[in-house]
PDB file of N, CA and C in Angstrom:
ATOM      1  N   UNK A   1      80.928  77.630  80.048  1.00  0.00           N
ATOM      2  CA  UNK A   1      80.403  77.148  81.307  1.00  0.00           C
ATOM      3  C   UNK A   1      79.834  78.326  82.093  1.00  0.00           C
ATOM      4  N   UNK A   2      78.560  78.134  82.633  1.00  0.00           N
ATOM      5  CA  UNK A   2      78.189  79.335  83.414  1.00  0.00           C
ATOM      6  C   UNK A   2      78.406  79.006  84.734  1.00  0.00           C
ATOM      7  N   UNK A   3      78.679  80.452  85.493  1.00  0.00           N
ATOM      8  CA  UNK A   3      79.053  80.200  86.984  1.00  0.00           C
ATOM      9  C   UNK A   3      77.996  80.879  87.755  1.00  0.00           C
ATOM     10  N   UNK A   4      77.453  79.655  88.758  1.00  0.00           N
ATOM     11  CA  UNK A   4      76.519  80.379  89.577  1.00  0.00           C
ATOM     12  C   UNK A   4      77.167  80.363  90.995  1.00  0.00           C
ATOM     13  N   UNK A   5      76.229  81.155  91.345  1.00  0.00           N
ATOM     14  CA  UNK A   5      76.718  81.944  93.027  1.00  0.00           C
ATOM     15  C   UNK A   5      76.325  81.628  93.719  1.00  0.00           C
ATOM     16  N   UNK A   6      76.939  80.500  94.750  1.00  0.00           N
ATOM     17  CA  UNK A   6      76.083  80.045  95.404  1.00  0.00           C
ATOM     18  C   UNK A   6      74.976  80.428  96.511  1.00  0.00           C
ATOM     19  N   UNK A   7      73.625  79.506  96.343  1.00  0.00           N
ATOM     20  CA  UNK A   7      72.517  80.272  97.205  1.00  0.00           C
ATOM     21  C   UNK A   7      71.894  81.477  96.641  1.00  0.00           C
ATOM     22  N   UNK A   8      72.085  81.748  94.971  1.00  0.00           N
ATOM     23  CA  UNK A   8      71.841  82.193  94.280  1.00  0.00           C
ATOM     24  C   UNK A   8      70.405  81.241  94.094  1.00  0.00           C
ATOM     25  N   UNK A   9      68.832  82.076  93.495  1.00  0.00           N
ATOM     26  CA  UNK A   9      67.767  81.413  92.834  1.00  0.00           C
ATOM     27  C   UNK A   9      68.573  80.849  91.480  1.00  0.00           C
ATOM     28  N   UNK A  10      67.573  79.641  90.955  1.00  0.00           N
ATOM     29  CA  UNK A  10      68.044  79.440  89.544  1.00  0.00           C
ATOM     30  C   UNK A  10      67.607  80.561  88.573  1.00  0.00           C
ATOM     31  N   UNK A  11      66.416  81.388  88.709  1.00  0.00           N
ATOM     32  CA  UNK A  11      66.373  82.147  87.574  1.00  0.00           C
ATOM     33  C   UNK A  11      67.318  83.057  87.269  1.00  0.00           C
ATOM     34  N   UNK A  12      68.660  83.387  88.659  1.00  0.00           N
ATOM     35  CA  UNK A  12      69.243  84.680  88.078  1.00  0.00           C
ATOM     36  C   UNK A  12      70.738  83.504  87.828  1.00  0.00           C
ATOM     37  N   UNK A  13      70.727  82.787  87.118  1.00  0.00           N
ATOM     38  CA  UNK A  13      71.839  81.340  87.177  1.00  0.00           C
ATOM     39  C   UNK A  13      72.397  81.978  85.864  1.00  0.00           C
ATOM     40  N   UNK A  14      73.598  82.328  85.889  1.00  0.00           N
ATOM     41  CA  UNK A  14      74.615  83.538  84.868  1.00  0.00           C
ATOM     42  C   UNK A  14      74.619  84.263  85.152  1.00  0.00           C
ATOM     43  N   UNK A  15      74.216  85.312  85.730  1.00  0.00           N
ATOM     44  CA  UNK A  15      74.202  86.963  86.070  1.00  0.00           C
ATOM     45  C   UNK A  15      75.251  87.070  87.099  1.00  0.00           C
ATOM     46  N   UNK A  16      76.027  86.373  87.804  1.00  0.00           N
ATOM     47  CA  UNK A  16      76.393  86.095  88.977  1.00  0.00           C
ATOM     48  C   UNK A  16      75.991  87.035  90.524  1.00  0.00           C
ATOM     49  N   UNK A  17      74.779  86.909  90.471  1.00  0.00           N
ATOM     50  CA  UNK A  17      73.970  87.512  91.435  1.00  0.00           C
ATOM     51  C   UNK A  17      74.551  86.367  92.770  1.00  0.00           C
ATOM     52  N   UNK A  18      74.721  87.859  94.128  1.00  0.00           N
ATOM     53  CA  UNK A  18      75.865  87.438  95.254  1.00  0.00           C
ATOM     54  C   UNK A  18      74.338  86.596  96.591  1.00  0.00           C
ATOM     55  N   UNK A  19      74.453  86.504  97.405  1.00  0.00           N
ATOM     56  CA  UNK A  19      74.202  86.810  98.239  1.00  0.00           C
ATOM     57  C   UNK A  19      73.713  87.837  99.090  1.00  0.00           C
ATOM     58  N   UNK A  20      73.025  88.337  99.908  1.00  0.00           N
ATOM     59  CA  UNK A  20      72.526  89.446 100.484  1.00  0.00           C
ATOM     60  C   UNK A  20      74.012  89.643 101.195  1.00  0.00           C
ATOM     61  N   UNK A  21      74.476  91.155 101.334  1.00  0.00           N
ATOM     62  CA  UNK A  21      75.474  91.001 102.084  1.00  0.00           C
ATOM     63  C   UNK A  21      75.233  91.014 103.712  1.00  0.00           C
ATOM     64  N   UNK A  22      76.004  90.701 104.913  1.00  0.00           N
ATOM     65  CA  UNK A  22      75.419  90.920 106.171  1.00  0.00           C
ATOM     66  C   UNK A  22      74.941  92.036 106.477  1.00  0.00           C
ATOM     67  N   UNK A  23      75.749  93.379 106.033  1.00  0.00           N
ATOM     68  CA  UNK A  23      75.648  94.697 106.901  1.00  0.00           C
ATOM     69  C   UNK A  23      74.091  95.128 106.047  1.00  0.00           C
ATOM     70  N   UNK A  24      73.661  94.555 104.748  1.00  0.00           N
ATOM     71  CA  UNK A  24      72.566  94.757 104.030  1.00  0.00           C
ATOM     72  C   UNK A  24      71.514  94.016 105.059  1.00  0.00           C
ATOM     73  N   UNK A  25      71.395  93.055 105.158  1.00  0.00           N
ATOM     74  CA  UNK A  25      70.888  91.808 105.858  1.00  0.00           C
ATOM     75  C   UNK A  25      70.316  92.521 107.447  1.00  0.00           C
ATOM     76  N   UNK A  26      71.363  92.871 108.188  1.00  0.00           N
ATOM     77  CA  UNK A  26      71.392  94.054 109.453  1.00  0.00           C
ATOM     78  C   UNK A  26      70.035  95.030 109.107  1.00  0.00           C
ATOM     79  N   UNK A  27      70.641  95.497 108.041  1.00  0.00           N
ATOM     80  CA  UNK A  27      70.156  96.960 107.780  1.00  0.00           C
ATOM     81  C   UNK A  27      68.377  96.735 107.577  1.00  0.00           C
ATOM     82  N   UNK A  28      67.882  95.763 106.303  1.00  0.00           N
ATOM     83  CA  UNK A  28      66.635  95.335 106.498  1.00  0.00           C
ATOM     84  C   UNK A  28      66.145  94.944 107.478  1.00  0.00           C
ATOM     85  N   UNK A  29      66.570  93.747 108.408  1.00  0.00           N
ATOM     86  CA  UNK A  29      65.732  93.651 109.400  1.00  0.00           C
ATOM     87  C   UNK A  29      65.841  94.723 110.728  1.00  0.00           C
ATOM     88  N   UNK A  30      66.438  96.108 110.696  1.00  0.00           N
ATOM     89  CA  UNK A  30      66.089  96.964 111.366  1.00  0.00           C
ATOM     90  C   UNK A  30      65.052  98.064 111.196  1.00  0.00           C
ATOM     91  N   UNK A  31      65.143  97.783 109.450  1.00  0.00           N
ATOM     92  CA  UNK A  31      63.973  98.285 109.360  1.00  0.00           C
ATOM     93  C   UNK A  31      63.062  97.687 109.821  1.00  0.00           C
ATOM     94  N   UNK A  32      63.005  96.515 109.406  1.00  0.00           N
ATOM     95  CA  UNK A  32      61.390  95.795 109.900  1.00  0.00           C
ATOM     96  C   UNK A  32      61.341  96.147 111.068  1.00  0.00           C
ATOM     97  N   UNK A  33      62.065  95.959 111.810  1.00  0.00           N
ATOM     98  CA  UNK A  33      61.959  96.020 113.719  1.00  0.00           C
ATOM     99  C   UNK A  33      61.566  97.580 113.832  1.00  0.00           C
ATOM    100  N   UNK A  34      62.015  98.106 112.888  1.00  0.00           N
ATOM    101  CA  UNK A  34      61.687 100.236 113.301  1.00  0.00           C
ATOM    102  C   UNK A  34      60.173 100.182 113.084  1.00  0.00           C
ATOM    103  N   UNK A  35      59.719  98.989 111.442  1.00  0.00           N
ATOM    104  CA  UNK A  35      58.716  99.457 111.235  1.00  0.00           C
ATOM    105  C   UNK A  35      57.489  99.029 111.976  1.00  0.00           C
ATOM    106  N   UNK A  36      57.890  97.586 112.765  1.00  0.00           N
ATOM    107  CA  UNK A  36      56.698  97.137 113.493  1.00  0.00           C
ATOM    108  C   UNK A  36      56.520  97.636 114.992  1.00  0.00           C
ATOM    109  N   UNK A  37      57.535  98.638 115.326  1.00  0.00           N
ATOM    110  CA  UNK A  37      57.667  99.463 116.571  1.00  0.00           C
ATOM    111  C   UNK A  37      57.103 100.830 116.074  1.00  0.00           C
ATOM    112  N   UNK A  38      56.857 101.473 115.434  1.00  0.00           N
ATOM    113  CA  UNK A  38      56.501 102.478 115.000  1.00  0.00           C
ATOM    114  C   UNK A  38      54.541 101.921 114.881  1.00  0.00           C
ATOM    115  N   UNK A  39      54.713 101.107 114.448  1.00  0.00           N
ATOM    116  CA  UNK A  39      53.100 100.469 114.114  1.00  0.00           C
ATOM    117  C   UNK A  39      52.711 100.176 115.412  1.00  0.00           C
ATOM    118  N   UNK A  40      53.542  99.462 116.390  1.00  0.00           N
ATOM    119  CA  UNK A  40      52.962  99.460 117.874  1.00  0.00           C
ATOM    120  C   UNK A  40      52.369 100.671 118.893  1.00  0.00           C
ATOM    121  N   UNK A  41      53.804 101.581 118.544  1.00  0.00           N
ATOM    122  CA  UNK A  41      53.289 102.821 119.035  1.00  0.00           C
ATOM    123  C   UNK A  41      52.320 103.376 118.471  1.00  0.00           C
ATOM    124  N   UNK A  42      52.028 103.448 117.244  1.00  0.00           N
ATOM    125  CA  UNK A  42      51.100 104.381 116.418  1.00  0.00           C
ATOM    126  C   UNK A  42      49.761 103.671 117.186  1.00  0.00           C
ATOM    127  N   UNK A  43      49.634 102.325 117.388  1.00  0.00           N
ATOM    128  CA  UNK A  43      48.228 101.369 118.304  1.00  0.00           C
ATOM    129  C   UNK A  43      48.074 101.695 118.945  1.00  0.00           C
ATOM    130  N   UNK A  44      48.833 102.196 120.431  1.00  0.00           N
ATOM    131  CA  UNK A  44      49.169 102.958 121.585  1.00  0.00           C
ATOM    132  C   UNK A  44      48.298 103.736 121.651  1.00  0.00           C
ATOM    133  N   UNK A  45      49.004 104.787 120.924  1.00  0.00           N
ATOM    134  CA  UNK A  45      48.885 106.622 121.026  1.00  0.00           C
ATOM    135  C   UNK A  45      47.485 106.473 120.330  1.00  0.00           C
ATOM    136  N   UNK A  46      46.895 105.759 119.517  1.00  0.00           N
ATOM    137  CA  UNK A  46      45.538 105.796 118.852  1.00  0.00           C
ATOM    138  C   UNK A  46      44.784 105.091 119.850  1.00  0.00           C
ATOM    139  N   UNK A  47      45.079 104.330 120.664  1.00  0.00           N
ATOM    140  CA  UNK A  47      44.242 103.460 121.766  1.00  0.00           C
ATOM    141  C   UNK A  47      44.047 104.641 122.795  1.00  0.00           C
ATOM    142  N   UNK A  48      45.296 105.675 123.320  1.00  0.00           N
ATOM    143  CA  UNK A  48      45.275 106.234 124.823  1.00  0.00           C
ATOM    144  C   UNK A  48      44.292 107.491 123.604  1.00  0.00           C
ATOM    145  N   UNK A  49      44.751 107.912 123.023  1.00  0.00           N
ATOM    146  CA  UNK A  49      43.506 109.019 122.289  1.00  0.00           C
ATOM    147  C   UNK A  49      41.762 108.421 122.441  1.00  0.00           C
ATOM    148  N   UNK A  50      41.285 107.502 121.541  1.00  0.00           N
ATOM    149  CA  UNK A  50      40.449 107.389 121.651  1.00  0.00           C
ATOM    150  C   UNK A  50      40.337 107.109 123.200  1.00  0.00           C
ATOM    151  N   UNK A  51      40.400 106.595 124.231  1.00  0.00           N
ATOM    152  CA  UNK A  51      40.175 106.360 125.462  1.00  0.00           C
ATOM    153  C   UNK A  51      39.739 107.931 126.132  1.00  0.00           C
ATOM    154  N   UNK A  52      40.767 109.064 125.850  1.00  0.00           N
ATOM    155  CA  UNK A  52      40.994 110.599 126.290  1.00  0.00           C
ATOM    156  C   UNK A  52      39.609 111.182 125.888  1.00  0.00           C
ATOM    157  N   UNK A  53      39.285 110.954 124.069  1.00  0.00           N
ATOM    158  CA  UNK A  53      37.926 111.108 123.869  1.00  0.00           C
ATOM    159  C   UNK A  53      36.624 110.678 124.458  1.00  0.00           C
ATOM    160  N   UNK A  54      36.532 110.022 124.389  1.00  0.00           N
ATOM    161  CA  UNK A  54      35.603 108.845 125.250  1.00  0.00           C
ATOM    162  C   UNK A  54      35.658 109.477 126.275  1.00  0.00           C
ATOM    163  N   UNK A  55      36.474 109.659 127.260  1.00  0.00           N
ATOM    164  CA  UNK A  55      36.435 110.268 128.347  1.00  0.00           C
ATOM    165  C   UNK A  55      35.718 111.788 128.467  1.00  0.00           C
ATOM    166  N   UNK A  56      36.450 112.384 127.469  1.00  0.00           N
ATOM    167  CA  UNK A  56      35.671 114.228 127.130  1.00  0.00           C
ATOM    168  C   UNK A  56      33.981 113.773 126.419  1.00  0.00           C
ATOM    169  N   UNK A  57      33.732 112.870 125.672  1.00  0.00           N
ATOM    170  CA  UNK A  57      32.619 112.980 125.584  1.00  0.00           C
ATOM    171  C   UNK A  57      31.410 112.088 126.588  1.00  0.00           C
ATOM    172  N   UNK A  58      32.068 111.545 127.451  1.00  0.00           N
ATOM    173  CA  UNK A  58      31.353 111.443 128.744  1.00  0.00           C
ATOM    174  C   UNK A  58      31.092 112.265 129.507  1.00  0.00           C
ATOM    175  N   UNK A  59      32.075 113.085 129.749  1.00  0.00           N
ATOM    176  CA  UNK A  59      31.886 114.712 130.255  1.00  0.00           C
ATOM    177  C   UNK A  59      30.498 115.748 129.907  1.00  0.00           C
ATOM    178  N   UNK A  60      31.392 115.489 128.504  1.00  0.00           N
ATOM    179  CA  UNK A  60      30.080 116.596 127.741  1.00  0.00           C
ATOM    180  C   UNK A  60      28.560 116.120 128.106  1.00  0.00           C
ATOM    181  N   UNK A  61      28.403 114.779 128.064  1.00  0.00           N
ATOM    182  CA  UNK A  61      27.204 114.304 128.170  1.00  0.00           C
ATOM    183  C   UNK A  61      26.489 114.862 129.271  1.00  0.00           C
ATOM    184  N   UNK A  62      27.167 114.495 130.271  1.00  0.00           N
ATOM    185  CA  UNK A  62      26.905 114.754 131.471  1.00  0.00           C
ATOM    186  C   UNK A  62      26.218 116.105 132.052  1.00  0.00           C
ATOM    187  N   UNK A  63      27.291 117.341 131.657  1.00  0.00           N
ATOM    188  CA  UNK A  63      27.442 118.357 131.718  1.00  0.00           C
ATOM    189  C   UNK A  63      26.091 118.715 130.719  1.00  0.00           C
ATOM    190  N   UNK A  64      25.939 117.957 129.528  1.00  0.00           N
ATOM    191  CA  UNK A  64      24.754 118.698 128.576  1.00  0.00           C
ATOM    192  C   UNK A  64      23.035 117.966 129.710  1.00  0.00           C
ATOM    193  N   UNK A  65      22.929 116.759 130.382  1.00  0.00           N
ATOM    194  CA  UNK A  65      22.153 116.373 131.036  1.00  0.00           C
ATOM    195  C   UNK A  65      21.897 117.275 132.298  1.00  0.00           C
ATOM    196  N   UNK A  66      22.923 117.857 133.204  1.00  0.00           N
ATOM    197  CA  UNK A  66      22.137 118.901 133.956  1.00  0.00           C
ATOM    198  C   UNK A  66      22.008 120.109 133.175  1.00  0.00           C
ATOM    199  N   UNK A  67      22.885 120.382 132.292  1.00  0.00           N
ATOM    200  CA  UNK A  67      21.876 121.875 131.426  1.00  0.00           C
ATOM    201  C   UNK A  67      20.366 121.648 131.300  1.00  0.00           C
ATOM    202  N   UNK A  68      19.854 120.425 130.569  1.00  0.00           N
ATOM    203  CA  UNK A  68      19.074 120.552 130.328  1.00  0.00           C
ATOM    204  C   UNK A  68      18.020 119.837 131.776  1.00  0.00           C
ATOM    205  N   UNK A  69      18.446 119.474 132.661  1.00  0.00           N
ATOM    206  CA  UNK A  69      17.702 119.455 133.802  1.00  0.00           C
ATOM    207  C   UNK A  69      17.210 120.750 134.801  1.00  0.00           C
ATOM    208  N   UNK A  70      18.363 121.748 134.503  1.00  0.00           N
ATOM    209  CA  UNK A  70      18.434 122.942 135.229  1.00  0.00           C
ATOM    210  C   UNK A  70      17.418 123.822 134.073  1.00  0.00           C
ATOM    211  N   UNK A  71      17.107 123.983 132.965  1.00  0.00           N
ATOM    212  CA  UNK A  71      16.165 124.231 131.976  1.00  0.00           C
ATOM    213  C   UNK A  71      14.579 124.120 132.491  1.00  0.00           C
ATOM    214  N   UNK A  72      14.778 123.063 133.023  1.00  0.00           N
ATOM    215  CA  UNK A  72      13.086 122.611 132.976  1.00  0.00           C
ATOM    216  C   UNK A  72      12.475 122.822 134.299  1.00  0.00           C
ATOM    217  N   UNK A  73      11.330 123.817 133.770  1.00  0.00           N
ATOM    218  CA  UNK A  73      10.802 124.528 135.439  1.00  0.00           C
ATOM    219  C   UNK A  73      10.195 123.490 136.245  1.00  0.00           C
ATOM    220  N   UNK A  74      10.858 123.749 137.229  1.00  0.00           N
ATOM    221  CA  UNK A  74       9.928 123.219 138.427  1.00  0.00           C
ATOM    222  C   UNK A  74       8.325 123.394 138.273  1.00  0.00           C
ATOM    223  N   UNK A  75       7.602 122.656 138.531  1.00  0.00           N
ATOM    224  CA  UNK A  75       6.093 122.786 138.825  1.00  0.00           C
ATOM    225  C   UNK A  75       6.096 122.504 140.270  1.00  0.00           C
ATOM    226  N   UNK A  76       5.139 123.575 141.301  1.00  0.00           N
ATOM    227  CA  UNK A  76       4.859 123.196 142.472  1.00  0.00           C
ATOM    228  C   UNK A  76       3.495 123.515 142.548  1.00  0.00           C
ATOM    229  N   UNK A  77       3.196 122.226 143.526  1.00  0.00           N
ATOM    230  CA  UNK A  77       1.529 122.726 143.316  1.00  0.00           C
ATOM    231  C   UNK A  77       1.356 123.860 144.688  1.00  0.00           C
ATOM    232  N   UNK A  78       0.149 125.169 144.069  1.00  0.00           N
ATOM    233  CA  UNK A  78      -0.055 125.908 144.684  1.00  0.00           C
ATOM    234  C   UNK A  78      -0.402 125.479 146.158  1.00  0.00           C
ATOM    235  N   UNK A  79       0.266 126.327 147.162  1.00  0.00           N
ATOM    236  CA  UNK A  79       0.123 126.495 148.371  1.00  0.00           C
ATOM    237  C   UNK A  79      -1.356 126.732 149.230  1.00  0.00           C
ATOM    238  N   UNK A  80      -1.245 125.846 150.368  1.00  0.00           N
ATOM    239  CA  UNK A  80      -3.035 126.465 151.353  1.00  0.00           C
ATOM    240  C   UNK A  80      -3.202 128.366 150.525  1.00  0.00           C
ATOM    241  N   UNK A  81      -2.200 128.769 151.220  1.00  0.00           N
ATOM    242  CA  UNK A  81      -1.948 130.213 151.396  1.00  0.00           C
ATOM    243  C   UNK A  81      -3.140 130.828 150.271  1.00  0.00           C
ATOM    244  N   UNK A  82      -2.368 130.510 148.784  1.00  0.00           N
ATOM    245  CA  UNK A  82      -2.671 130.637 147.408  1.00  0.00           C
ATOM    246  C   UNK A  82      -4.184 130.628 147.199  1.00  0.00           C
ATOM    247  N   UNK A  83      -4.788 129.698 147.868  1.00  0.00           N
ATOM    248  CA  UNK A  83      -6.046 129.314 147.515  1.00  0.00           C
ATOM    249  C   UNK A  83      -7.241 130.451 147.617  1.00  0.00           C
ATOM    250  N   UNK A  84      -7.004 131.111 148.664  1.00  0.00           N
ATOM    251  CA  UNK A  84      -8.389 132.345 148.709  1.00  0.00           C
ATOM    252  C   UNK A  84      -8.207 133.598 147.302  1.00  0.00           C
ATOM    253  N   UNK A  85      -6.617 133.958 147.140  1.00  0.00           N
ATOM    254  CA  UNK A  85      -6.314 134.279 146.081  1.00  0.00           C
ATOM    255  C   UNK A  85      -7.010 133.879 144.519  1.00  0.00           C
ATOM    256  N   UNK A  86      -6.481 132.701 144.687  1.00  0.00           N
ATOM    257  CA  UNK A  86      -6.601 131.885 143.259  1.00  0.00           C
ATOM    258  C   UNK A  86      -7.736 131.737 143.124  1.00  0.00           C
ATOM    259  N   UNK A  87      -8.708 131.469 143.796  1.00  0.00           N
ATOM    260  CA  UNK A  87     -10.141 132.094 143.808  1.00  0.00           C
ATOM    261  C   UNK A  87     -10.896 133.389 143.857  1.00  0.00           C
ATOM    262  N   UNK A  88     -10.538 134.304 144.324  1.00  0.00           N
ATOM    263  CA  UNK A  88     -10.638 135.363 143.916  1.00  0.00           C
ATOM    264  C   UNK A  88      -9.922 135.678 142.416  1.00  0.00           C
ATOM    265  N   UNK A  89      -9.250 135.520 142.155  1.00  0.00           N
ATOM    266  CA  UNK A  89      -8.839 135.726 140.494  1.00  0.00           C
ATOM    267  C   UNK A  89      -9.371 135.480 139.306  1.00  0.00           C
ATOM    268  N   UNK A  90     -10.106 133.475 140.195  1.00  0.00           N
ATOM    269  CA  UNK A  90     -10.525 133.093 139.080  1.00  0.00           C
ATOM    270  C   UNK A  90     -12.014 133.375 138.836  1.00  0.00           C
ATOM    271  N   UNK A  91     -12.802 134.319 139.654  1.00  0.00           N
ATOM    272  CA  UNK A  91     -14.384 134.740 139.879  1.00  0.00           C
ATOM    273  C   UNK A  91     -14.654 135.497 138.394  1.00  0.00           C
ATOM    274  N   UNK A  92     -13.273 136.188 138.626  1.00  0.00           N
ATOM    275  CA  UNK A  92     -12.905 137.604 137.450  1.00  0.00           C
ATOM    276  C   UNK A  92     -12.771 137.270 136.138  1.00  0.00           C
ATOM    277  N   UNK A  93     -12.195 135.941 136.059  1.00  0.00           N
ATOM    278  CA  UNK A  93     -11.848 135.370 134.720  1.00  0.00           C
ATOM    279  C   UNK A  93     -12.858 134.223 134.041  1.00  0.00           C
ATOM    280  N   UNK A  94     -13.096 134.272 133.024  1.00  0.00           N
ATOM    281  CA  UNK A  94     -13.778 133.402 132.115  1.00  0.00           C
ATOM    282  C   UNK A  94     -12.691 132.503 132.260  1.00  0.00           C
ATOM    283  N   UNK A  95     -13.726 131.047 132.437  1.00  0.00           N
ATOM    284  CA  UNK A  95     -13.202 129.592 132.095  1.00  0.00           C
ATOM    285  C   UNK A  95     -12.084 129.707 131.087  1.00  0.00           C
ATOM    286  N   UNK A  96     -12.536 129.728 130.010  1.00  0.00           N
ATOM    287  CA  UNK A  96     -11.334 129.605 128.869  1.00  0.00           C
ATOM    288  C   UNK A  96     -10.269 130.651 129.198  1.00  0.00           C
ATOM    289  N   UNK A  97     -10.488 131.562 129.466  1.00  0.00           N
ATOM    290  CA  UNK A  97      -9.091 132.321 129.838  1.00  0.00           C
ATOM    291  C   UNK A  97      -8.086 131.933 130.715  1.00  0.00           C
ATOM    292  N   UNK A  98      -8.692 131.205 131.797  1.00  0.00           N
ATOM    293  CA  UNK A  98      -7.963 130.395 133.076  1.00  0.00           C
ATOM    294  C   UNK A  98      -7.268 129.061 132.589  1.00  0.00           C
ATOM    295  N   UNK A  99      -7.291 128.751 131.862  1.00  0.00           N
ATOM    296  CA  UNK A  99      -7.144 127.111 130.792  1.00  0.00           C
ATOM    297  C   UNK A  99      -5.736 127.756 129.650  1.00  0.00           C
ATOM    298  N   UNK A 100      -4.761 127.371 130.041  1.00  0.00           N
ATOM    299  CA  UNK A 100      -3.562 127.700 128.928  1.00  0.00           C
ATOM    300  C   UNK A 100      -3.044 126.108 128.341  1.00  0.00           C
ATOM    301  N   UNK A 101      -3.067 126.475 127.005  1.00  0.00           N
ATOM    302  CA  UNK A 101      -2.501 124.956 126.442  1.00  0.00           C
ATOM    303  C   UNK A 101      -1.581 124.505 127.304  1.00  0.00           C
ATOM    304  N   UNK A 102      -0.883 123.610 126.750  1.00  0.00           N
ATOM    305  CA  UNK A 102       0.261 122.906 127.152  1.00  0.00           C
ATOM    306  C   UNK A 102       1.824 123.780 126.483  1.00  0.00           C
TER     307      UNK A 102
END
């Protein structure tokens, strides 16, 4: 006669395979609970990071937009003052010499 255990599956039906014991039973589902708290935090700390980034590379942006605003010369158009000058200069100079690309 074979003896099974009860709440035993049928495939292990002879082996006399027990029951989970409680303090076993405890012990797994603390893992689970460690492991889906560990996975929460790990969401966290990867959520407040990327947020920290995001933040520094808004910065940078910023910071790289007046560099390159503070870069780029002012143009002012010449002054009354300028004008008897700038005519006298330009008497002296050939057309094409007065003409600089872009």
């Amino acid at each position: 006669m074979v003896h099974v255990a009860p709440g035993a599956p049928p495939s292990h039906a002879g082996f006399g395979v027990l029951p989970m014991p409680p303090v076993a039973h405890d012990f797994a589902l603390a893992m689970k609970q460690n492991e889906e708290a560990l996975k929460m935090r790990w969401a966290m700390e990867t959520q407040q990071l990327l947020e920290q980034q995001r933040g520094e590379v808004e910065a940078l942006n910023a910071l790289l937009h007046m560099q390159q605003q503070q870069q780029q010369p002012v143009v002012t158009p010449p002054q009354v003052a300028d004008a008897p000058a700038f005519a006298q200069h330009a008497q002296h100079q050939p057309l094409a010499a007065t003409i600089q690309p872009p």
